[in-house]
C-alpha atoms as a PDB file:
ATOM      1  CA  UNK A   1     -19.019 -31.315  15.049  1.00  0.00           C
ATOM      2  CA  UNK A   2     -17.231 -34.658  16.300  1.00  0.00           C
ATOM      3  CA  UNK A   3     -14.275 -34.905  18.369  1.00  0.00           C
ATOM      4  CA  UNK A   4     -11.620 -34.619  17.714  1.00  0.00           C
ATOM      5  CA  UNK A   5     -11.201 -32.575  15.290  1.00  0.00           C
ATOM      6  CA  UNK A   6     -10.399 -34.560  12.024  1.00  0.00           C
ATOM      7  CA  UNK A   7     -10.662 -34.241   8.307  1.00  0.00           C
ATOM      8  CA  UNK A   8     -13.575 -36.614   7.857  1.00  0.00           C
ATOM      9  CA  UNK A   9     -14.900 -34.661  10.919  1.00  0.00           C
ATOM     10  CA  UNK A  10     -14.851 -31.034   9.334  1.00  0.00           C
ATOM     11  CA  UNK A  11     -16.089 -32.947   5.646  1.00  0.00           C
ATOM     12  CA  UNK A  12     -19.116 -34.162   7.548  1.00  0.00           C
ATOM     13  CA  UNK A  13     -19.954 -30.606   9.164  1.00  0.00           C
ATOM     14  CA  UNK A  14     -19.430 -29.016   5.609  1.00  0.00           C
ATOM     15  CA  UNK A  15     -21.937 -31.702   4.310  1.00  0.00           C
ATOM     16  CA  UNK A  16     -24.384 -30.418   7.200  1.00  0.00           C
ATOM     17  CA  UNK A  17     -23.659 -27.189   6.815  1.00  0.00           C
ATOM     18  CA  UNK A  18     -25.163 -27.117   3.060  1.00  0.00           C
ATOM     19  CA  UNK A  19     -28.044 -29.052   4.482  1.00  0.00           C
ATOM     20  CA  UNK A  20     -28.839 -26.839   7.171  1.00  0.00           C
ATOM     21  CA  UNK A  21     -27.816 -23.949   5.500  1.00  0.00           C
ATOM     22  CA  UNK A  22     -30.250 -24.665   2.107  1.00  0.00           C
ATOM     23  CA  UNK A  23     -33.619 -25.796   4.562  1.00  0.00           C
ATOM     24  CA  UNK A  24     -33.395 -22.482   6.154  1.00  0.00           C
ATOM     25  CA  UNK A  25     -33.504 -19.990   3.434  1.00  0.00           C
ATOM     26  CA  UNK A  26     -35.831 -19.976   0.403  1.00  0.00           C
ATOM     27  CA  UNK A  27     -33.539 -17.497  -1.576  1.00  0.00           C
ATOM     28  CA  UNK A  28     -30.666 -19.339  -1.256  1.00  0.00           C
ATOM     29  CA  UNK A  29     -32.435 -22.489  -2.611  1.00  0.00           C
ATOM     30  CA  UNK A  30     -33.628 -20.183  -5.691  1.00  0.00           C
ATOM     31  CA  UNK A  31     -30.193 -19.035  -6.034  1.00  0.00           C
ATOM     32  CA  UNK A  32     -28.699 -22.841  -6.146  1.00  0.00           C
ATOM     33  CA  UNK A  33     -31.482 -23.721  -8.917  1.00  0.00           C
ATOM     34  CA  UNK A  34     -30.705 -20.943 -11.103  1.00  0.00           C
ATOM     35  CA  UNK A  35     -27.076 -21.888 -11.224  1.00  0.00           C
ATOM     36  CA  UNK A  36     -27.831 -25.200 -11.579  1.00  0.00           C
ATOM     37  CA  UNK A  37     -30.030 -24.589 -14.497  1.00  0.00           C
ATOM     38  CA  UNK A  38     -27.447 -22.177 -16.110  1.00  0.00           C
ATOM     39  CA  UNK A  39     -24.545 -24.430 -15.727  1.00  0.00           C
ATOM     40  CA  UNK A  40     -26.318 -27.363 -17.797  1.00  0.00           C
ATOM     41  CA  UNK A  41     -27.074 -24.537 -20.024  1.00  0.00           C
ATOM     42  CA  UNK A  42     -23.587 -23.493 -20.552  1.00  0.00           C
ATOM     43  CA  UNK A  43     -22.478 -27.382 -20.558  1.00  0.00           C
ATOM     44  CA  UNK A  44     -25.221 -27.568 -23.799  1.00  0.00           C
ATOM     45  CA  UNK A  45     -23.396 -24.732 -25.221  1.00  0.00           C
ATOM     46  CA  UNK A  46     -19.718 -25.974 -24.379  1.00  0.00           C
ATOM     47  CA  UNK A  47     -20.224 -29.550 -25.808  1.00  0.00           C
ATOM     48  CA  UNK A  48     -22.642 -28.821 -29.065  1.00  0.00           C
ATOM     49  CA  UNK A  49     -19.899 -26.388 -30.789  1.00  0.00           C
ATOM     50  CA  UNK A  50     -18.589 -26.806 -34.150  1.00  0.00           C
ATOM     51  CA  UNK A  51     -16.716 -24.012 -34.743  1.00  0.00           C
ATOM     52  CA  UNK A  52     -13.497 -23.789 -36.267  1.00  0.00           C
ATOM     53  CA  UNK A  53     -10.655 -25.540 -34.535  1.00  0.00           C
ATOM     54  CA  UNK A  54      -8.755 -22.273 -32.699  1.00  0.00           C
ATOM     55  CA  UNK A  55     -11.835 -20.395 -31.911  1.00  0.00           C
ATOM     56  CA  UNK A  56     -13.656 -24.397 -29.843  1.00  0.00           C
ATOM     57  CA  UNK A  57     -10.555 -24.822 -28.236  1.00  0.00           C
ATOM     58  CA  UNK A  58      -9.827 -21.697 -26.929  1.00  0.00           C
ATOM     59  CA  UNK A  59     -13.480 -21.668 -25.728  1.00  0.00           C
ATOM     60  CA  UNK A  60     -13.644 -25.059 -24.663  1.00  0.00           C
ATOM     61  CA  UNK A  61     -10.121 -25.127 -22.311  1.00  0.00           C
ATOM     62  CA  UNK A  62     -11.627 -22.032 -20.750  1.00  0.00           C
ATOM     63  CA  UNK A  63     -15.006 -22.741 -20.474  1.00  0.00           C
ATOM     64  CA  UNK A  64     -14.371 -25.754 -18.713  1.00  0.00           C
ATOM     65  CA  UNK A  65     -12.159 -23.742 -16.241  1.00  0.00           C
ATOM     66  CA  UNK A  66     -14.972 -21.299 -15.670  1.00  0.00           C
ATOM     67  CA  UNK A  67     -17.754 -23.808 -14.870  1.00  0.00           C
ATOM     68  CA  UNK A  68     -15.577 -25.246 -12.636  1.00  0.00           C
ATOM     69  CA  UNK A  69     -15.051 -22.302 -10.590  1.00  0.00           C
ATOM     70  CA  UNK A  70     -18.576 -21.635 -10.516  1.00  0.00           C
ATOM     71  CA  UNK A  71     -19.247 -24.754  -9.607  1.00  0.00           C
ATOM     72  CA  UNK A  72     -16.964 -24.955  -6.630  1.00  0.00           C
ATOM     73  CA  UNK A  73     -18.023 -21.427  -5.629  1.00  0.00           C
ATOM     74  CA  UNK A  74     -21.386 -22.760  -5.204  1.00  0.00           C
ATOM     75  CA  UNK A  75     -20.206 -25.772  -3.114  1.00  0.00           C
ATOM     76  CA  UNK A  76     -17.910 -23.926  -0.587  1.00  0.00           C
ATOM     77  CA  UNK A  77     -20.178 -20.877  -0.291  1.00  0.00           C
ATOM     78  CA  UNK A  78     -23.162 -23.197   0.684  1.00  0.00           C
ATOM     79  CA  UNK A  79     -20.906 -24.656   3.474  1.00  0.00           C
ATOM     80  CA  UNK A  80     -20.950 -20.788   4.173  1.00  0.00           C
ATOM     81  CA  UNK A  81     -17.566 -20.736   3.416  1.00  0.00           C
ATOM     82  CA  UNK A  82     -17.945 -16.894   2.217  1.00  0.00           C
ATOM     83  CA  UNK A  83     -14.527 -15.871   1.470  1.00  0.00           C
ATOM     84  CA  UNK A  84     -13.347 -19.162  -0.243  1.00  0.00           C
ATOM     85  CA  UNK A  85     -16.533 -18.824  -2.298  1.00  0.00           C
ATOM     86  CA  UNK A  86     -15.907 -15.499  -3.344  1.00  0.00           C
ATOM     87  CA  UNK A  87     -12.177 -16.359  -4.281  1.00  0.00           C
ATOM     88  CA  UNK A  88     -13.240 -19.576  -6.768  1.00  0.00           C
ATOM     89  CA  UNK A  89     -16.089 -16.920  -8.226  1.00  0.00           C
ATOM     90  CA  UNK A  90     -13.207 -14.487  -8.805  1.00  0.00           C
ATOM     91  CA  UNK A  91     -11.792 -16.744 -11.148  1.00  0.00           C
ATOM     92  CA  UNK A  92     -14.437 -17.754 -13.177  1.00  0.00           C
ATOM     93  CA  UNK A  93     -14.910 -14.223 -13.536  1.00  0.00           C
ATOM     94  CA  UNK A  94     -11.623 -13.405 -14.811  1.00  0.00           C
ATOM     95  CA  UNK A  95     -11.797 -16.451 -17.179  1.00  0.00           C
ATOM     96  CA  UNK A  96     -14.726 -15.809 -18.632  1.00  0.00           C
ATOM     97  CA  UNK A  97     -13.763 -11.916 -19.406  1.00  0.00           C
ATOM     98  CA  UNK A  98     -10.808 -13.146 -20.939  1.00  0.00           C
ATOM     99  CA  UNK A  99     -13.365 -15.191 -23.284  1.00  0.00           C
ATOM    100  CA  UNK A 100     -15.277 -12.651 -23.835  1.00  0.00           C
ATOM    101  CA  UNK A 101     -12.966  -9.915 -25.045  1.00  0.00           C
ATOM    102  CA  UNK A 102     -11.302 -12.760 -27.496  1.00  0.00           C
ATOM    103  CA  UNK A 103     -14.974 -13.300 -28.518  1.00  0.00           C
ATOM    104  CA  UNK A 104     -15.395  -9.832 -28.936  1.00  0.00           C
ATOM    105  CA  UNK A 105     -12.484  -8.914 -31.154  1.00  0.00           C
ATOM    106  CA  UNK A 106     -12.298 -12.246 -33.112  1.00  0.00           C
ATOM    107  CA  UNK A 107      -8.976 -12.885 -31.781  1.00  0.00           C
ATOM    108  CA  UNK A 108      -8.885 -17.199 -31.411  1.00  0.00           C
ATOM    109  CA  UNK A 109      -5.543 -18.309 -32.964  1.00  0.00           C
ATOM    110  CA  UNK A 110      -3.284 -15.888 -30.638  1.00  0.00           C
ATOM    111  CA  UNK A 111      -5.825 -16.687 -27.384  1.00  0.00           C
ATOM    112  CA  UNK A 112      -5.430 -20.589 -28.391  1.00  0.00           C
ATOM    113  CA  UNK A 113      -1.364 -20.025 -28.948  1.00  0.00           C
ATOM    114  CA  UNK A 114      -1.248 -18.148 -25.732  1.00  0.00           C
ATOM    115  CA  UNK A 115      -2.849 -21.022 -24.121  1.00  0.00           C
ATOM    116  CA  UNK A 116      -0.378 -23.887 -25.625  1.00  0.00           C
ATOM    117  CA  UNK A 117       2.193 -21.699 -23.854  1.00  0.00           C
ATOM    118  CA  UNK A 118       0.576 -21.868 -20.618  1.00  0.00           C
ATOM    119  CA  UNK A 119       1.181 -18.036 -20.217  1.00  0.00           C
ATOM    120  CA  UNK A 120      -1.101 -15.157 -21.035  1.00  0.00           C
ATOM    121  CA  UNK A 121      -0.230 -11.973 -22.220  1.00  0.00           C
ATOM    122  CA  UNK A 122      -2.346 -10.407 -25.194  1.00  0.00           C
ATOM    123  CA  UNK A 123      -5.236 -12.208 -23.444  1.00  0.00           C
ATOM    124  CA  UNK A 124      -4.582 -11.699 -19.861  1.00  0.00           C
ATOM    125  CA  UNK A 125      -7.121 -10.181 -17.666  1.00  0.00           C
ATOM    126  CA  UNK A 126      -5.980  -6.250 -17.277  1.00  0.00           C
ATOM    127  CA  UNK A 127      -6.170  -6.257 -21.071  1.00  0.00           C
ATOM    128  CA  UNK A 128      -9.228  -8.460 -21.612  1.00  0.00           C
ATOM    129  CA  UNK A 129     -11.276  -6.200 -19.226  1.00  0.00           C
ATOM    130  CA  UNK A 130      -9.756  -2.742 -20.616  1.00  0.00           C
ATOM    131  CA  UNK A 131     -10.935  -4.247 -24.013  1.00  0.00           C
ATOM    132  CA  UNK A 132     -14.821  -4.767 -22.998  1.00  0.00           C
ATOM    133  CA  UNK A 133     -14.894  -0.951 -22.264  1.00  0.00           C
ATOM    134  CA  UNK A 134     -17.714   0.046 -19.647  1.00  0.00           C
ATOM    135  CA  UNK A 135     -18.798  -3.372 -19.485  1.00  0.00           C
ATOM    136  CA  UNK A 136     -15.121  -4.217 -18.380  1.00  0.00           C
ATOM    137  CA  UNK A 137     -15.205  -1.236 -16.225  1.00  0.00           C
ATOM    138  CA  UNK A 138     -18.269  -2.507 -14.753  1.00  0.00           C
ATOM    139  CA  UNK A 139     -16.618  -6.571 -14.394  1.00  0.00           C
ATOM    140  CA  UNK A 140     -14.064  -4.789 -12.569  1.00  0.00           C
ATOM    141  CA  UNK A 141     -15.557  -3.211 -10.117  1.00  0.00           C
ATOM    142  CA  UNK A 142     -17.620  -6.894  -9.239  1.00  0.00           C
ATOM    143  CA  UNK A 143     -13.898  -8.400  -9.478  1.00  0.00           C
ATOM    144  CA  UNK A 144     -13.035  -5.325  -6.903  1.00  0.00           C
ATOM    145  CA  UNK A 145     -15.838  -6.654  -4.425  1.00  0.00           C
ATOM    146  CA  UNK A 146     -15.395 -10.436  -4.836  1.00  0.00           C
ATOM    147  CA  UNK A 147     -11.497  -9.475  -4.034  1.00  0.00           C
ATOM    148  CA  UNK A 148     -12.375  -7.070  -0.787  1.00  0.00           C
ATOM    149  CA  UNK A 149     -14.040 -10.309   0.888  1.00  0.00           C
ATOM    150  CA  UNK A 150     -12.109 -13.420  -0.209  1.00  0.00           C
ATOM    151  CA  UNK A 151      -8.724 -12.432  -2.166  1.00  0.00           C
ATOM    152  CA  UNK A 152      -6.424 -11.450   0.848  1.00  0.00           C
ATOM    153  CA  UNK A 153      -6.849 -10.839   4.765  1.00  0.00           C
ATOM    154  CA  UNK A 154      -8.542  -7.901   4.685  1.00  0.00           C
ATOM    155  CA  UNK A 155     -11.083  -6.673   7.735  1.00  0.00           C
ATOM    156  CA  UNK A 156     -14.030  -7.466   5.287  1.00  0.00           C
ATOM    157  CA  UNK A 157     -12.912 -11.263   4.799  1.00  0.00           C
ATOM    158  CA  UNK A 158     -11.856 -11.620   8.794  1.00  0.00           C
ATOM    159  CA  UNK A 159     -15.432 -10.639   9.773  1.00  0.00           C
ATOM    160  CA  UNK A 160     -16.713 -13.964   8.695  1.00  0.00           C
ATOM    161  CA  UNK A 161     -14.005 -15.811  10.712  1.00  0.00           C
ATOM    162  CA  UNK A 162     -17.218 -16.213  13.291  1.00  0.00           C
ATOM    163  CA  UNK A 163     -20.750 -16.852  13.102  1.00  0.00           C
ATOM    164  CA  UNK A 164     -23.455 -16.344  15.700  1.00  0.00           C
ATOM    165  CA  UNK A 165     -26.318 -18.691  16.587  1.00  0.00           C
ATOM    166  CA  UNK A 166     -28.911 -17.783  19.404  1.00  0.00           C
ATOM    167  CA  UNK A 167     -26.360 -14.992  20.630  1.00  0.00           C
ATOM    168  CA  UNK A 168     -23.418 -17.284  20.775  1.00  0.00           C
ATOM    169  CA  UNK A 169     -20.437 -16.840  18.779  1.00  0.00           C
ATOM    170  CA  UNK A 170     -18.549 -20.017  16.846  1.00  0.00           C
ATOM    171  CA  UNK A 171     -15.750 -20.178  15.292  1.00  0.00           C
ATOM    172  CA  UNK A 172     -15.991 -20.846  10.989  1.00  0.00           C
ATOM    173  CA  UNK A 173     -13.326 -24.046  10.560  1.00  0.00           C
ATOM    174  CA  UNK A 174     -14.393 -25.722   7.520  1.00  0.00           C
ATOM    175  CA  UNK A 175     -17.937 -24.275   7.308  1.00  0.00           C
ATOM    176  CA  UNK A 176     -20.760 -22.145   9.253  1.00  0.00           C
ATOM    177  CA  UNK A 177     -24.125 -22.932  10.007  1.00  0.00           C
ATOM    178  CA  UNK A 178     -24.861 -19.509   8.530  1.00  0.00           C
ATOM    179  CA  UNK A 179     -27.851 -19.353   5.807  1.00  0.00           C
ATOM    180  CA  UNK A 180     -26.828 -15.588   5.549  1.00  0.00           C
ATOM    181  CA  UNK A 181     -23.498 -15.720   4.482  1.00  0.00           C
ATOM    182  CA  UNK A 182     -23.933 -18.071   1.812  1.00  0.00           C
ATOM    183  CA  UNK A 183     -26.528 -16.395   0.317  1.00  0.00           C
ATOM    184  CA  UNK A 184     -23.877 -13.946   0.212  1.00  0.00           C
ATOM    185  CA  UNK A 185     -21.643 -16.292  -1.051  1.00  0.00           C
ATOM    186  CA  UNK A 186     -23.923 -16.943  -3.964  1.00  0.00           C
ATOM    187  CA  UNK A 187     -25.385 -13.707  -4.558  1.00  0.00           C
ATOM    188  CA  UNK A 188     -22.958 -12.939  -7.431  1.00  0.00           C
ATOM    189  CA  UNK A 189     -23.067 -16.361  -8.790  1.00  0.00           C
ATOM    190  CA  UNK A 190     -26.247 -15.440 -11.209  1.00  0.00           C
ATOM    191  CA  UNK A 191     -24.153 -12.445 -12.571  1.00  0.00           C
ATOM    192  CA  UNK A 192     -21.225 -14.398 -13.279  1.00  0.00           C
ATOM    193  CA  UNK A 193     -23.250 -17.161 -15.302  1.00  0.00           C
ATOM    194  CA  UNK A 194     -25.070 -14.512 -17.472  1.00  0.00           C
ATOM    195  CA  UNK A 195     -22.060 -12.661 -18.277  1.00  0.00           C
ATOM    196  CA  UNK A 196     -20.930 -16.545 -19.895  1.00  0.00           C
ATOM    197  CA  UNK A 197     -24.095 -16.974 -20.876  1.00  0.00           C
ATOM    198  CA  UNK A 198     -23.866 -13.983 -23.141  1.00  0.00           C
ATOM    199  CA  UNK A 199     -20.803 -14.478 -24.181  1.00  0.00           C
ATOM    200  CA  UNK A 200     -21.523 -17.847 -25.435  1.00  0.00           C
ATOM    201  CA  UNK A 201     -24.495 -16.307 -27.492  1.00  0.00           C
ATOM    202  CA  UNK A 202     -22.000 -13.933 -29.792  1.00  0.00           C
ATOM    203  CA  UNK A 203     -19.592 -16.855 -30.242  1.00  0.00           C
ATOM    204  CA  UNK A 204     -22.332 -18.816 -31.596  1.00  0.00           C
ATOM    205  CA  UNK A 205     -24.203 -15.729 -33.460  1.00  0.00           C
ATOM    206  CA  UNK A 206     -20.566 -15.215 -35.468  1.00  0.00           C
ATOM    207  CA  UNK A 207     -20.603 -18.627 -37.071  1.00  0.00           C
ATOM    208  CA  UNK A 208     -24.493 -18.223 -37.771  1.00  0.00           C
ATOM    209  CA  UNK A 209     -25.020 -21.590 -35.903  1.00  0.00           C
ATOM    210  CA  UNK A 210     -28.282 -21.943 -33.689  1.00  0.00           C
ATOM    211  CA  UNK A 211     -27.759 -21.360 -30.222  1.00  0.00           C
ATOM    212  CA  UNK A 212     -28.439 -24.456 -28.611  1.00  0.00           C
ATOM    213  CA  UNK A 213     -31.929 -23.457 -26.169  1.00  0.00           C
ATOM    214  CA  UNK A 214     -32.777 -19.730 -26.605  1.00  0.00           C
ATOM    215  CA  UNK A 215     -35.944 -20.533 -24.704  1.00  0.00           C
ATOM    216  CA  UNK A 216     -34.255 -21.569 -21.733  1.00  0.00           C
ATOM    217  CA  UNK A 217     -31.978 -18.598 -22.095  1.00  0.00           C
ATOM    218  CA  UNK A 218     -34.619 -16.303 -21.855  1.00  0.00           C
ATOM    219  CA  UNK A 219     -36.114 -17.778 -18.972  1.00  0.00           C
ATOM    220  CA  UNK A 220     -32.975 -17.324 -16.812  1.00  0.00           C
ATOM    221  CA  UNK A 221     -33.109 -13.781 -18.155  1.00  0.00           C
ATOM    222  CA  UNK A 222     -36.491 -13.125 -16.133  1.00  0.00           C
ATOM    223  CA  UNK A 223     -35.508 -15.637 -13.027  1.00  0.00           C
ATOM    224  CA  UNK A 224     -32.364 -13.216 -12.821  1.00  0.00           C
ATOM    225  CA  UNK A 225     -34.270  -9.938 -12.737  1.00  0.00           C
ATOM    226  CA  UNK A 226     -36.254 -11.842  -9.991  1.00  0.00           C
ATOM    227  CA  UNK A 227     -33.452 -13.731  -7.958  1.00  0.00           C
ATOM    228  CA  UNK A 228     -31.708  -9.995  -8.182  1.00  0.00           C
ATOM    229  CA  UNK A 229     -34.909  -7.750  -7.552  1.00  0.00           C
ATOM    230  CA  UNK A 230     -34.872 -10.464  -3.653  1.00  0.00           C
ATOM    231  CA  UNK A 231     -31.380 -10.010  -3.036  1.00  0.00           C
ATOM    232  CA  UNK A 232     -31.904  -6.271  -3.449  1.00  0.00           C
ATOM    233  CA  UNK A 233     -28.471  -5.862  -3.034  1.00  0.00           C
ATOM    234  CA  UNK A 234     -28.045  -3.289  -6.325  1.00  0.00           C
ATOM    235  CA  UNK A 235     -24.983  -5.414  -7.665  1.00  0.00           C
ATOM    236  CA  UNK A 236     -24.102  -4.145 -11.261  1.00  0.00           C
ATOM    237  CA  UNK A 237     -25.831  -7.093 -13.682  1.00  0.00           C
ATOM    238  CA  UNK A 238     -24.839  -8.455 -16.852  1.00  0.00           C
ATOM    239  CA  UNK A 239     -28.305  -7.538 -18.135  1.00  0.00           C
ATOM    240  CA  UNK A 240     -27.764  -4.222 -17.660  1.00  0.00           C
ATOM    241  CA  UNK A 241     -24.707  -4.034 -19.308  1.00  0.00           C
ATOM    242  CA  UNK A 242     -24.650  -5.784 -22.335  1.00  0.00           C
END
């Protein structure tokens, strides 16, 4: 990293980070392309509704917000930024539950109302998640271990304060050269994206409107089994649950 220590310097090593980080693991690469690839989905499925005017704004305003947490989860967790990754994932998480439970019960108008009043009550998370049942149960408990690494200074989150290379320790300031902990970082990103992914599906299934590329949705279906069958890290799926 240059001397001394500026902004533009730490930018710079968070650009080489990715770099490095990316050319030295295969799984992470597979990882960044399935996001990728489910995020133009979503962007498809975000930009080719017609629904009725409460039930594409509510989706849209919080849509948006989700893809750009994923998105931005993606970016600081390949500067192996762990933690911060895991925080911006939280997020999208708890967005897109909120979406989902609205889907689930129909309940646009007050969701859309809630959101002209920039405060959340009906809709909030607790109550979103409660109304989703085991699949909110399950959510949670994902929500639980995205918040054990990045939400607060916990032991878990301090432990990637450091990386080693060749038996020396360094210091993470702005980003690690550490392919390992942002596969981490990403590991949880493929849940997240089916989970919208699904939820997009019943919105469009309740207005009897085509979902925009079922093909394409079934062939993230089979690249997550895959990308989650090489983690191997037994994460509750949104596959499983639905």
């Amino acid at each position: 990293m240059d001397n001394p220590l500026t902004l533009n310097a730490l930018f710079r090593f968070q650009d080489d980070a990715a770099a490095h980080n990316l050319s030295q693991s295969e799984h992470l690469r597979e990882l960044v392309a399935y996001v990728e690839d489910s995020v133009a989905l979503l962007a498809d499925c975000l930009f080719s509704m017609h629904f009725p005017t409460h039930k594409q704004h509510a989706l849209r305003v919080l849509g948006a917000d989700a893809v750009t947490g994923i998105v931005s989860s993606v970016r600081a967790g390949l500067w192996g930024n762990l933690p911060e990754a895991a925080v911006l994932l939280r997020a999208a998480l708890e967005t897109i539950s909120i979406v989902a439970a609205a889907v689930e019960a129909r309940e646009y108008e007050s969701l859309a109302t809630e959101l002209a009043s920039a405060r959340l009550r009906r809709h909030d998370y607790a109550r979103s998640k409660a109304k989703l049942g085991d699949l909110g149960a399950r959510i949670d408990r994902l929500r639980g271990r995205l918040s054990e690494v990045g939400a607060h200074s916990t032991g878990t989150r301090l432990k990637f304060s450091s990386y080693e290379i060749e038996g020396q320790l360094f210091d993470r300031v702005g980003a690690a050269l550490d392919p390992t902990a942002a596969e981490l970082a990403l590991a949880m990103a493929p849940d997240v994206c089916l989970h919208f992914l699904d939820t997009c599906v019943k919105a469009y299934d309740q207005e009897g409107t085509p979902f925009p590329d079922r093909i394409r949705l079934s062939e993230l279906r089979a690249r997550f089994e895959e990308c989650k069958g090489r983690a191997g890290r037994g994460e509750p799926t949104e596959s499983d649950n639905q």
